[in-house]
PDB file of N, CA and C in Angstrom:
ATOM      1  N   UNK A   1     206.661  -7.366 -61.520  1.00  0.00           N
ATOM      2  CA  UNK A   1     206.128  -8.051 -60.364  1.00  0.00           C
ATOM      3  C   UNK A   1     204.950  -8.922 -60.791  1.00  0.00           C
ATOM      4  N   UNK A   2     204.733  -9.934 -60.290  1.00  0.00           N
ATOM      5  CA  UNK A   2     203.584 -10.905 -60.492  1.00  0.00           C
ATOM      6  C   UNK A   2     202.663 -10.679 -59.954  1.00  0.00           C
ATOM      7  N   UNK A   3     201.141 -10.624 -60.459  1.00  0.00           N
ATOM      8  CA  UNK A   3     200.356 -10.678 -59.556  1.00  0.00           C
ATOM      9  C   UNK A   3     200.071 -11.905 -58.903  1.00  0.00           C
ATOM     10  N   UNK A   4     199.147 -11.621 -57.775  1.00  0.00           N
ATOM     11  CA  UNK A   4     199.106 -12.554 -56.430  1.00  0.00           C
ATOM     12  C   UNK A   4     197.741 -13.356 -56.680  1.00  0.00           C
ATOM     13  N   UNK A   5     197.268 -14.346 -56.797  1.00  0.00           N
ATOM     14  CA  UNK A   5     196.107 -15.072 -56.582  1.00  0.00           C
ATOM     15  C   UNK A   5     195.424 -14.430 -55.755  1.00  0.00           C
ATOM     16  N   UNK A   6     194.583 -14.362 -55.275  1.00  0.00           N
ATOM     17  CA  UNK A   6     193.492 -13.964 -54.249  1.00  0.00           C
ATOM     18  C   UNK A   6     192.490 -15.199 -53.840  1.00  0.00           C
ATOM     19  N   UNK A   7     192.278 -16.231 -54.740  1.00  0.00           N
ATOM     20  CA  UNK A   7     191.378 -16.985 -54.768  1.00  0.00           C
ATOM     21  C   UNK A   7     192.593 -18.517 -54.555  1.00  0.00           C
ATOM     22  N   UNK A   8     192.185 -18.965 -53.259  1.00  0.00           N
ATOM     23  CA  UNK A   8     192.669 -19.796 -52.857  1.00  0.00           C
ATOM     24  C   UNK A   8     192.494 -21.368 -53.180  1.00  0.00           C
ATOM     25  N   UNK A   9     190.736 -21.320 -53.072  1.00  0.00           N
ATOM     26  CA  UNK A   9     189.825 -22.390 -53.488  1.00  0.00           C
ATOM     27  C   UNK A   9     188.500 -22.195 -54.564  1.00  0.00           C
ATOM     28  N   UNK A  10     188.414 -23.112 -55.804  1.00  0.00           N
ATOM     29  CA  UNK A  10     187.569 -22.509 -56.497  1.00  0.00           C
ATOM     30  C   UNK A  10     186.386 -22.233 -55.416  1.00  0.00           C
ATOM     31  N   UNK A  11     185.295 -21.414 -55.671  1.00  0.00           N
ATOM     32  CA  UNK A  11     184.137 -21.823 -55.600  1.00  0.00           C
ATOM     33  C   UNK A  11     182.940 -21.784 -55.864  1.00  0.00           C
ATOM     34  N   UNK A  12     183.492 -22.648 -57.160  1.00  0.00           N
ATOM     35  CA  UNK A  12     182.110 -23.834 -58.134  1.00  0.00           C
ATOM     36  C   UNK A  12     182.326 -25.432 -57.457  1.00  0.00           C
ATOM     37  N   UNK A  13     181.166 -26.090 -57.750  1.00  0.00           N
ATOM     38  CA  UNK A  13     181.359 -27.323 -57.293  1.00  0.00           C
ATOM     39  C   UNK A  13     182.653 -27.640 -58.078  1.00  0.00           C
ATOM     40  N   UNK A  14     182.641 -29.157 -57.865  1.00  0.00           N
ATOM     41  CA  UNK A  14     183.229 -29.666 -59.010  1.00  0.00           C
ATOM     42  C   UNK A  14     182.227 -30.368 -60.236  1.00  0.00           C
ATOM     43  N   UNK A  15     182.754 -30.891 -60.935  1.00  0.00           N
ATOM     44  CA  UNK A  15     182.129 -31.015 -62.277  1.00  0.00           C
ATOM     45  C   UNK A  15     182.332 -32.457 -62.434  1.00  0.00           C
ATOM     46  N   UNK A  16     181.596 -33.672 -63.196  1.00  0.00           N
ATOM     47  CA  UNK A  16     181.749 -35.085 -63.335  1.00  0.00           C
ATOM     48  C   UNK A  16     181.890 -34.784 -64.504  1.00  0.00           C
ATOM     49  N   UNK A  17     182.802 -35.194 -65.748  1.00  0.00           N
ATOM     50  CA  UNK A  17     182.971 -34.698 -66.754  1.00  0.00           C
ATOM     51  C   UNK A  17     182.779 -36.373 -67.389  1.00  0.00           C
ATOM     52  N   UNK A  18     182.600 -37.254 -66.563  1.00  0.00           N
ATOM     53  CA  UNK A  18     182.016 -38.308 -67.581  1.00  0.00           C
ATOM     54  C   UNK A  18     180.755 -38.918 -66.688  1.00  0.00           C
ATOM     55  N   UNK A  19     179.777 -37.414 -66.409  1.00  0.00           N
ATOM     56  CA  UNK A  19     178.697 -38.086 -66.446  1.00  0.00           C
ATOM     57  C   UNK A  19     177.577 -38.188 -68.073  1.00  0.00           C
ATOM     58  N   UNK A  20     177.098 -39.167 -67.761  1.00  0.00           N
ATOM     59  CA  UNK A  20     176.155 -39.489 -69.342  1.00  0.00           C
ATOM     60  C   UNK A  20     174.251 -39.595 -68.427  1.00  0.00           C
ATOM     61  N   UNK A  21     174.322 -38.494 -68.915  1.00  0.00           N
ATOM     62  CA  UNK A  21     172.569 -38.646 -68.780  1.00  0.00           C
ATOM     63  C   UNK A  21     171.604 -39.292 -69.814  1.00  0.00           C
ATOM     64  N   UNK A  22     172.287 -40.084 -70.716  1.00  0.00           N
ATOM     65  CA  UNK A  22     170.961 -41.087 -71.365  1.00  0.00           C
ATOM     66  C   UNK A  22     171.687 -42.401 -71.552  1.00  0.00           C
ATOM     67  N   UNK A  23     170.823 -43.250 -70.849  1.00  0.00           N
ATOM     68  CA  UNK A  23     171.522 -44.465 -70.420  1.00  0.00           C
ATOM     69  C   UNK A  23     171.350 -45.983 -71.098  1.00  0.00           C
ATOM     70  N   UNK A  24     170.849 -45.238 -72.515  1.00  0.00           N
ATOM     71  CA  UNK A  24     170.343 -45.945 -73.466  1.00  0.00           C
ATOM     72  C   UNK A  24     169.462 -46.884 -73.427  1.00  0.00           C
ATOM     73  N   UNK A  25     168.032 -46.641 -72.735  1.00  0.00           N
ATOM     74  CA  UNK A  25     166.890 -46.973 -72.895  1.00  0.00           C
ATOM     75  C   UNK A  25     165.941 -45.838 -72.524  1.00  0.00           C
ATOM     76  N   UNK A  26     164.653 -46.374 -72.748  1.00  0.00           N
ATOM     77  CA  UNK A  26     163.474 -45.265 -72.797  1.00  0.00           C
ATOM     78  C   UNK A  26     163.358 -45.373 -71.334  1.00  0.00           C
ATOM     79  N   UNK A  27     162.892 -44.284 -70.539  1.00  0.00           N
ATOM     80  CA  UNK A  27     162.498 -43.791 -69.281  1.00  0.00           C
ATOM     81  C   UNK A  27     160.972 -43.449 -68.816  1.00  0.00           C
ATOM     82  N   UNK A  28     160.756 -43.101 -70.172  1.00  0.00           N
ATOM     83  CA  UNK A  28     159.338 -42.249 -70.156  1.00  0.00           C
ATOM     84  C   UNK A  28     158.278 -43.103 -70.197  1.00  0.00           C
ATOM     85  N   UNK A  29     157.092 -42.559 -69.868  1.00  0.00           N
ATOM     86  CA  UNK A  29     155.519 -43.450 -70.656  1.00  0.00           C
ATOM     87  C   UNK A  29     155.481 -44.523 -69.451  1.00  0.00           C
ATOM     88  N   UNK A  30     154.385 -45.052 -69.912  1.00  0.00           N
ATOM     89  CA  UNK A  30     154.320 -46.208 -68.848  1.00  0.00           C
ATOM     90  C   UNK A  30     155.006 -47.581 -68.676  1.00  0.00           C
ATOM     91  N   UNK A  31     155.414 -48.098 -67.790  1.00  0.00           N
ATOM     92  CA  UNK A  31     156.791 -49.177 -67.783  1.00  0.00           C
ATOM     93  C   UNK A  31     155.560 -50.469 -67.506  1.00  0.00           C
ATOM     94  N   UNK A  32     154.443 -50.403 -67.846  1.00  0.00           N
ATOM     95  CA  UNK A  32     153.590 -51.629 -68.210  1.00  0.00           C
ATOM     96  C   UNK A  32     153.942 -51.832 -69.683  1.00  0.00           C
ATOM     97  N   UNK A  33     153.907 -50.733 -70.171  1.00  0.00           N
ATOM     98  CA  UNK A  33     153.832 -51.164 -72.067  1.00  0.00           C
ATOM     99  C   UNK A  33     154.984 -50.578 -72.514  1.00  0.00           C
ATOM    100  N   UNK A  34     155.132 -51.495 -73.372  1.00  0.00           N
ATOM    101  CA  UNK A  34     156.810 -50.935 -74.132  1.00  0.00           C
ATOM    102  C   UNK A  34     156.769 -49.928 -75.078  1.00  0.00           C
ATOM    103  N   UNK A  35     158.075 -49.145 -75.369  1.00  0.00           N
ATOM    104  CA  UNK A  35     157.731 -47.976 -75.977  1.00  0.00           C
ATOM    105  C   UNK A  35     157.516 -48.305 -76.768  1.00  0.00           C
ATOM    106  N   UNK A  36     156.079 -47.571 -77.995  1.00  0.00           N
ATOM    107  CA  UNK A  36     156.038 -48.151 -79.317  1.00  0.00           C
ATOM    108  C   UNK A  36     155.957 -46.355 -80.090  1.00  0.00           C
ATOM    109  N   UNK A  37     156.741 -46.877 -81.301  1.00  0.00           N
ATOM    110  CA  UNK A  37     156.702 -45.801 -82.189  1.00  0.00           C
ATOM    111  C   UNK A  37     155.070 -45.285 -82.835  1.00  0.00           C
ATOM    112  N   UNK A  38     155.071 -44.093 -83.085  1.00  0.00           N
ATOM    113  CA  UNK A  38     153.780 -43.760 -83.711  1.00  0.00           C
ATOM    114  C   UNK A  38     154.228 -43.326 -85.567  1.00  0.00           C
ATOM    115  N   UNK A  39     154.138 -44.643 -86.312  1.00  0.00           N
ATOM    116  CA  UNK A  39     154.258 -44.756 -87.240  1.00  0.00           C
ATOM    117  C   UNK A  39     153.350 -43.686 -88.595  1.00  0.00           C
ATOM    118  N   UNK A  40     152.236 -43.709 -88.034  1.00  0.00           N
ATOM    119  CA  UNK A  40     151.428 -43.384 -88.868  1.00  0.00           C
ATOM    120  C   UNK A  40     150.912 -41.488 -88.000  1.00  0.00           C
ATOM    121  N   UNK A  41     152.259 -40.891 -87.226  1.00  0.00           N
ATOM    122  CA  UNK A  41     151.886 -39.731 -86.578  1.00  0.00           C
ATOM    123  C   UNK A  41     151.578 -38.900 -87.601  1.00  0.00           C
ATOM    124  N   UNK A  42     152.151 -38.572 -88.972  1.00  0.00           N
ATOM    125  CA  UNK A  42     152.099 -37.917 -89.924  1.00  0.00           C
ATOM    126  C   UNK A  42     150.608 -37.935 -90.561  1.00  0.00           C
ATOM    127  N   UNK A  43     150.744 -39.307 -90.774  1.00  0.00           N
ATOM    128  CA  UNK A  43     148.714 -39.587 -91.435  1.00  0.00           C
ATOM    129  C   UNK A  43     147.690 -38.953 -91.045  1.00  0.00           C
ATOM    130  N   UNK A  44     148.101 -39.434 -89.632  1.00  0.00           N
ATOM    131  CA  UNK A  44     147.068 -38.766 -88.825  1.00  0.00           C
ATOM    132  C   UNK A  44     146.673 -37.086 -88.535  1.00  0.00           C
ATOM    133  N   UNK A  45     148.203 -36.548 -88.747  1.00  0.00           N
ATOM    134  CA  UNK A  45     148.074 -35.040 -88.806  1.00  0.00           C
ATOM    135  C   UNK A  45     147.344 -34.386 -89.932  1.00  0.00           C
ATOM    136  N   UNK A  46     147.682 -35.168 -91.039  1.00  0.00           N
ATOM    137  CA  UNK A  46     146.801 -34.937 -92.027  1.00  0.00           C
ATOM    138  C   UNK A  46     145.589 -35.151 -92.379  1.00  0.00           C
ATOM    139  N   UNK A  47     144.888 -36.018 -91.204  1.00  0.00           N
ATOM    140  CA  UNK A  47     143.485 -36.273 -91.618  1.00  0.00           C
ATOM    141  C   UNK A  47     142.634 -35.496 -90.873  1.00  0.00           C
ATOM    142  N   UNK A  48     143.430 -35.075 -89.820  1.00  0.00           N
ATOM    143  CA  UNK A  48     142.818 -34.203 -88.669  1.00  0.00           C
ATOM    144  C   UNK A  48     142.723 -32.746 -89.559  1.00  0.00           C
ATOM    145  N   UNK A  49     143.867 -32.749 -90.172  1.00  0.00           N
ATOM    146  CA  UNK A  49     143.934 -31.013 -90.525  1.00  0.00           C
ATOM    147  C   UNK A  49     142.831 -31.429 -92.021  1.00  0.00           C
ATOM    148  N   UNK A  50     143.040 -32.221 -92.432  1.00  0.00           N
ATOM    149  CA  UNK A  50     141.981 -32.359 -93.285  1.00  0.00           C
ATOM    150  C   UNK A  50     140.550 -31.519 -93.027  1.00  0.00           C
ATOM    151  N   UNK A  51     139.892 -32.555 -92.030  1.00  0.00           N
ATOM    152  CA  UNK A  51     138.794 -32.170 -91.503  1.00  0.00           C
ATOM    153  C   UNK A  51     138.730 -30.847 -90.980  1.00  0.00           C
ATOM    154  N   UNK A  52     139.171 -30.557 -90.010  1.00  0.00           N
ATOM    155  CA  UNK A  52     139.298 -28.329 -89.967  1.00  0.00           C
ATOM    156  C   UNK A  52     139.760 -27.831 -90.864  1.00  0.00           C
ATOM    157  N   UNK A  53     140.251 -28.392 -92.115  1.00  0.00           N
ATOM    158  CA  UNK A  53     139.766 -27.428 -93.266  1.00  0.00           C
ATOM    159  C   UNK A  53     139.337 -27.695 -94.100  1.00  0.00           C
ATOM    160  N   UNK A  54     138.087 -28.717 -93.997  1.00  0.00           N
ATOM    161  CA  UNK A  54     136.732 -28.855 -94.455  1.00  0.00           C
ATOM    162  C   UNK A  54     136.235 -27.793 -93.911  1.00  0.00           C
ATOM    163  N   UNK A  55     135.751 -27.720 -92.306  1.00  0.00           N
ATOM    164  CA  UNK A  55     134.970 -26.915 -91.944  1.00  0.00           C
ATOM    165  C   UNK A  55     135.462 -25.569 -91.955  1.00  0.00           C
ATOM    166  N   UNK A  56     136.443 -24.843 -92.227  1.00  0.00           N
ATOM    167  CA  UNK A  56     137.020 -23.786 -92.597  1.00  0.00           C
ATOM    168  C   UNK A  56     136.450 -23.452 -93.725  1.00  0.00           C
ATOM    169  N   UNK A  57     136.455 -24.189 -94.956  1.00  0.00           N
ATOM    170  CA  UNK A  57     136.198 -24.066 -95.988  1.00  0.00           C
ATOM    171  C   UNK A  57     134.488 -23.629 -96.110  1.00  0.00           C
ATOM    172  N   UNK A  58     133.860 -24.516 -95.511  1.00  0.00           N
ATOM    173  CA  UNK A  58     132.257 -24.308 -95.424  1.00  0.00           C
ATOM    174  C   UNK A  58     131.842 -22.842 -94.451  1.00  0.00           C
ATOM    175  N   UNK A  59     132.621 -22.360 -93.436  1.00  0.00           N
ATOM    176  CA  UNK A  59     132.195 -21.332 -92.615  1.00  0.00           C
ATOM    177  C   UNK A  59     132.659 -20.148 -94.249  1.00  0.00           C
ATOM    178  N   UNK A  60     133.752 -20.245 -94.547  1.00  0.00           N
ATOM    179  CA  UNK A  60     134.014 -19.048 -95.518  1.00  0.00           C
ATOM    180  C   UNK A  60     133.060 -19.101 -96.690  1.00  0.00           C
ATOM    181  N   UNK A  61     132.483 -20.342 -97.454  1.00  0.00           N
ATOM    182  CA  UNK A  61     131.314 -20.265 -98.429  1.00  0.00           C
ATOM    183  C   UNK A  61     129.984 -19.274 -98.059  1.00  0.00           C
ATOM    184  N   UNK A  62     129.746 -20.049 -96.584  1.00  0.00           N
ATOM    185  CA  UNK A  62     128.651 -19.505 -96.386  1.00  0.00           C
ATOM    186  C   UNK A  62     128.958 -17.977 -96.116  1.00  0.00           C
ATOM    187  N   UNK A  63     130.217 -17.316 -95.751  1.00  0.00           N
ATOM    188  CA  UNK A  63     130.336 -16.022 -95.485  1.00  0.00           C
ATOM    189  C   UNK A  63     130.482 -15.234 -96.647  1.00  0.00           C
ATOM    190  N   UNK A  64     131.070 -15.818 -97.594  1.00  0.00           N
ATOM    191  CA  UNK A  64     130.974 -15.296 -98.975  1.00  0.00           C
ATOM    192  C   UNK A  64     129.600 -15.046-100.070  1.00  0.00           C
ATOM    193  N   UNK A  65     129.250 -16.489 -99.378  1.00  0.00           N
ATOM    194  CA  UNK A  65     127.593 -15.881-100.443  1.00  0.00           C
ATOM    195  C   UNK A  65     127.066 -14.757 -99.544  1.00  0.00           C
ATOM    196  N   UNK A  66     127.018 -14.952 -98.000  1.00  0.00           N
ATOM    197  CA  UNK A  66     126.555 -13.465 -97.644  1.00  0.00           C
ATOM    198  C   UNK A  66     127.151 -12.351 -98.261  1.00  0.00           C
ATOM    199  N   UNK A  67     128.193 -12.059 -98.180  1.00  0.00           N
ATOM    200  CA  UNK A  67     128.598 -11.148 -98.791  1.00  0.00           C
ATOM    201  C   UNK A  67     128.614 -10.610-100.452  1.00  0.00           C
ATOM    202  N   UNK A  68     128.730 -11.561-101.090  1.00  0.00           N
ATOM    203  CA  UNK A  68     128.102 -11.701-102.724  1.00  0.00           C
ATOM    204  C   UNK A  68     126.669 -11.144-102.646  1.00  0.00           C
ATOM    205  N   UNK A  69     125.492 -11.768-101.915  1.00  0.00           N
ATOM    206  CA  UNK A  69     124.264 -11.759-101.998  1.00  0.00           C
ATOM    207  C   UNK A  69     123.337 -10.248-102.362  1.00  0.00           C
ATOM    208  N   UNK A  70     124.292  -8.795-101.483  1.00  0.00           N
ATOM    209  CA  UNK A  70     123.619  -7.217-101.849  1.00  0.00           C
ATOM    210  C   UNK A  70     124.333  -7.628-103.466  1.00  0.00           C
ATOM    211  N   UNK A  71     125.404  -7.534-103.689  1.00  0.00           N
ATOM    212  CA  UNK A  71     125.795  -7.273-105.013  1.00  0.00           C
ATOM    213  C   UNK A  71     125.117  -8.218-106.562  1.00  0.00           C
ATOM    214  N   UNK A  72     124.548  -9.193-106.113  1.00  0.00           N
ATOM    215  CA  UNK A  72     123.948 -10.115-106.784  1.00  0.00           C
ATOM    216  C   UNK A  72     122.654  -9.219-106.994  1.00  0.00           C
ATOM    217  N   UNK A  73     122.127  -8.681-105.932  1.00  0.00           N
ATOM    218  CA  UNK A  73     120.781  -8.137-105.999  1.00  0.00           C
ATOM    219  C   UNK A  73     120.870  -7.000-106.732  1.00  0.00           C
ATOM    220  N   UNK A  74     121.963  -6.312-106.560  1.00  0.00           N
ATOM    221  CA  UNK A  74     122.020  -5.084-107.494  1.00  0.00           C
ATOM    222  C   UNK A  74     122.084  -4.969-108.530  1.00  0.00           C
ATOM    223  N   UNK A  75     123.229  -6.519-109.270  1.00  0.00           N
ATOM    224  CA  UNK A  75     123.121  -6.564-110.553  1.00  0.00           C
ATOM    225  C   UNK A  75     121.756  -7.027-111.181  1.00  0.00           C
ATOM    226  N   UNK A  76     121.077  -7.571-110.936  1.00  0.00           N
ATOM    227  CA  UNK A  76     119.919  -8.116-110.744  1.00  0.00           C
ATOM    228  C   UNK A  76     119.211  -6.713-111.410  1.00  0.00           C
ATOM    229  N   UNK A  77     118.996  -5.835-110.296  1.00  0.00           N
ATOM    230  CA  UNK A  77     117.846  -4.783-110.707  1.00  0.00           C
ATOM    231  C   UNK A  77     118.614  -3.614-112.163  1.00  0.00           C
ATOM    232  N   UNK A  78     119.636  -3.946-111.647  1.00  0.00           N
ATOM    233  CA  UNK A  78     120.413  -2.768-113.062  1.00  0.00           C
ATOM    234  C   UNK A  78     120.254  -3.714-114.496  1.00  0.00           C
ATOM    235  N   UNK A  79     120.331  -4.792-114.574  1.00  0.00           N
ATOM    236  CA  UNK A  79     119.478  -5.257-115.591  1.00  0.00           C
ATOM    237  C   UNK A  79     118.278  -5.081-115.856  1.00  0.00           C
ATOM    238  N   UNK A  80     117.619  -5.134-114.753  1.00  0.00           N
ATOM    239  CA  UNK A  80     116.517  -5.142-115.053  1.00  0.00           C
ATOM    240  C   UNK A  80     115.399  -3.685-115.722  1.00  0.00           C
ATOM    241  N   UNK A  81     116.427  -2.825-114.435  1.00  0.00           N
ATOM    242  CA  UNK A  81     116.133  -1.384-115.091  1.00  0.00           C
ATOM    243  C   UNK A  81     116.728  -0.880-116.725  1.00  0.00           C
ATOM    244  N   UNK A  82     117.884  -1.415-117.022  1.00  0.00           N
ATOM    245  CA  UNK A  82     118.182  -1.616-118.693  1.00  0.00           C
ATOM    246  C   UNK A  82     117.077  -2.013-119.373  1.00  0.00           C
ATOM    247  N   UNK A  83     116.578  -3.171-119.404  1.00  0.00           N
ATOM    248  CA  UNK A  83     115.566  -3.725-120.300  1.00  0.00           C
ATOM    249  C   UNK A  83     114.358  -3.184-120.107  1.00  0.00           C
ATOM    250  N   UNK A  84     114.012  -2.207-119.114  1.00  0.00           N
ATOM    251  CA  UNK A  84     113.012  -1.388-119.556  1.00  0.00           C
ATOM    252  C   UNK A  84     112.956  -0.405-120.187  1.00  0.00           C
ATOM    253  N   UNK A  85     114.107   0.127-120.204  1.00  0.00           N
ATOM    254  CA  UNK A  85     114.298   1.401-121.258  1.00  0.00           C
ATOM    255  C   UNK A  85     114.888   0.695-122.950  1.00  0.00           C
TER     256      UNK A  85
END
């Protein structure tokens, strides 16, 4: 025996199967000025990251000589206590 349909009418819409959502021009940004590429986006990432890790670099110096600075002092006096004996 066959089974029986139950479902008479889909119901999903229907579907446009030749719709095209990019209509081959730019949409975006402002329609005073034409789209322009950012040629030099890369350069620029690099000069930026440059600079925060300059200052990366200078916050960790200065945290390092703090931290160097007891041990500097210690070697310091253990010499010093050597050359008196």
């Amino acid at each position: 025996m066959k089974p029986i349909c139950q479902v008479e009418e889909p119901k999903f819409p229907r579907t446009d199967y030749f719709f095209q959502a990019y209509s081959g021009r730019w949409h975006g940004g402002d329609d005073d000025q034409p789209f322009r590429r950012r040629h030099n986006l890369g350069r620029e990432y690099l000069v930026e990251s440059a600079r925060e890790r300059g200052k990366e670099m200078a916050v960790l110096a200065i945290l390092l000589c703090a931290a160097a600075w007891p041990t500097v002092l210690v070697i310091v006096e253990v010499v010093r206590l050597h050359h008196r004996h």
